[in-house]
C-alpha atoms as a PDB file:
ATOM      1  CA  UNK A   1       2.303  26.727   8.007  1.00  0.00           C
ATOM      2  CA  UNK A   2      -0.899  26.851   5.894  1.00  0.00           C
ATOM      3  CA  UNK A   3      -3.763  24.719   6.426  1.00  0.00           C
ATOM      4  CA  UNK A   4      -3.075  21.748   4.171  1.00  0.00           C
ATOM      5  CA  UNK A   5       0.526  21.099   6.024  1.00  0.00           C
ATOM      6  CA  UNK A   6      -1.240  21.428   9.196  1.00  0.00           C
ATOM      7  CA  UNK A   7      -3.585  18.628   8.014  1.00  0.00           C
ATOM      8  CA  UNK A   8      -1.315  16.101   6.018  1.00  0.00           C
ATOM      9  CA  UNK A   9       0.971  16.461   9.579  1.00  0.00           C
ATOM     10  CA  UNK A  10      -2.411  16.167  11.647  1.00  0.00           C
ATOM     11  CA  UNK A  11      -3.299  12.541  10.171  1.00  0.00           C
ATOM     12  CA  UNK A  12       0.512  11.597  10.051  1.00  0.00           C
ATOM     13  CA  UNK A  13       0.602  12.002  13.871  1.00  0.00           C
ATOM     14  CA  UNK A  14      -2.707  10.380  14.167  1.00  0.00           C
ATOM     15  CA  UNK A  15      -1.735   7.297  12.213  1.00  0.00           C
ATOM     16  CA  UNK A  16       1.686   6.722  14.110  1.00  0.00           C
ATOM     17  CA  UNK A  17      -0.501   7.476  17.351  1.00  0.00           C
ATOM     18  CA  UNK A  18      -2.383   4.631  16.116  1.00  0.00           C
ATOM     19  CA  UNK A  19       0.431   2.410  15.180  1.00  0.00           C
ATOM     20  CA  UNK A  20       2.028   2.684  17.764  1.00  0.00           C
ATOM     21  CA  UNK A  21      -0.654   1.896  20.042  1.00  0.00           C
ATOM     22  CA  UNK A  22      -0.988  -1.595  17.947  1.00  0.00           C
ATOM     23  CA  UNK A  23       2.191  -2.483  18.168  1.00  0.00           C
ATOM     24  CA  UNK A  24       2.271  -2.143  22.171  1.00  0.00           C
ATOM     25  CA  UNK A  25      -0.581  -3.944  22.376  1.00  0.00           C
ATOM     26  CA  UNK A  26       0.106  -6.798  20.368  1.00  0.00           C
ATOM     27  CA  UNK A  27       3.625  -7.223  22.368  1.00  0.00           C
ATOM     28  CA  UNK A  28       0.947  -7.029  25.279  1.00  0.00           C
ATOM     29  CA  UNK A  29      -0.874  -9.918  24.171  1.00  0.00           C
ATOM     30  CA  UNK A  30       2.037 -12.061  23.055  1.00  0.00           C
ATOM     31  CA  UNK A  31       3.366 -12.064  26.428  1.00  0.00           C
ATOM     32  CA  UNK A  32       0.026 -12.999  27.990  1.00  0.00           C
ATOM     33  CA  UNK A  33      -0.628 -15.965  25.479  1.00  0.00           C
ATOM     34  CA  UNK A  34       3.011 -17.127  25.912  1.00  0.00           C
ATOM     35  CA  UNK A  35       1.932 -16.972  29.627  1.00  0.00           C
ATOM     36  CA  UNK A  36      -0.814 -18.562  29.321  1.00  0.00           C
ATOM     37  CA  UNK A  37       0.913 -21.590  27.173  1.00  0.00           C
ATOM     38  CA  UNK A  38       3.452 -21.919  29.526  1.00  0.00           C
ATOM     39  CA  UNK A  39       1.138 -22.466  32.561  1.00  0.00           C
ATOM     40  CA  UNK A  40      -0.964 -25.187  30.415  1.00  0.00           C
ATOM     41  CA  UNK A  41       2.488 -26.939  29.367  1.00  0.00           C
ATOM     42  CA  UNK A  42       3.324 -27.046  33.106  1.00  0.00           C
ATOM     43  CA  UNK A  43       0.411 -28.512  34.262  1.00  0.00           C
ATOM     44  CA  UNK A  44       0.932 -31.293  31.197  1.00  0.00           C
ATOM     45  CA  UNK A  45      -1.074 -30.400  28.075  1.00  0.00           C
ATOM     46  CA  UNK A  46       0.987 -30.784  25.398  1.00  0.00           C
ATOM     47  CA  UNK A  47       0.495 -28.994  21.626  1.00  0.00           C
ATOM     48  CA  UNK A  48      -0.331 -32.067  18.853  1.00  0.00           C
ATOM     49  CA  UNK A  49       2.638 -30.085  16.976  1.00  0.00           C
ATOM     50  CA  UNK A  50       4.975 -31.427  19.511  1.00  0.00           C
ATOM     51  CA  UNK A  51       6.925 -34.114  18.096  1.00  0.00           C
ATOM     52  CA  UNK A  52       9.354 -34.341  20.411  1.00  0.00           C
ATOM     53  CA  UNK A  53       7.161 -35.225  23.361  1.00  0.00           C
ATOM     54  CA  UNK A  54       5.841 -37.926  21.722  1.00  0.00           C
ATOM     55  CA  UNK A  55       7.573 -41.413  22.051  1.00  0.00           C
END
């Protein structure tokens, strides 16, 4: 394998590395945000997008 294969795979490994570790954490976050949402629509705070809780 010369030296420029060695390379291009280097940075290709690097940047799914990196991707990857993205994508977990922005499935991380979602499920703390939808967390936190939940607990603030249990205790009664409602979003001003919700229509259907208005009467």
């Amino acid at each position: 394998m010369s030296v420029h294969a060695l390379y291009v795979t280097a940075a290709y490994a690097i940047t799914a590395v990196v991707l990857a570790g993205l994508i977990g954490w922005i499935l991380f976050d979602q499920r703390g945000r939808k967390r936190d949402l939940a607990e603030l629509e249990a205790s009664g705070v409602r979003r001003r997008s919700d229509k259907a809780g208005k009467s």
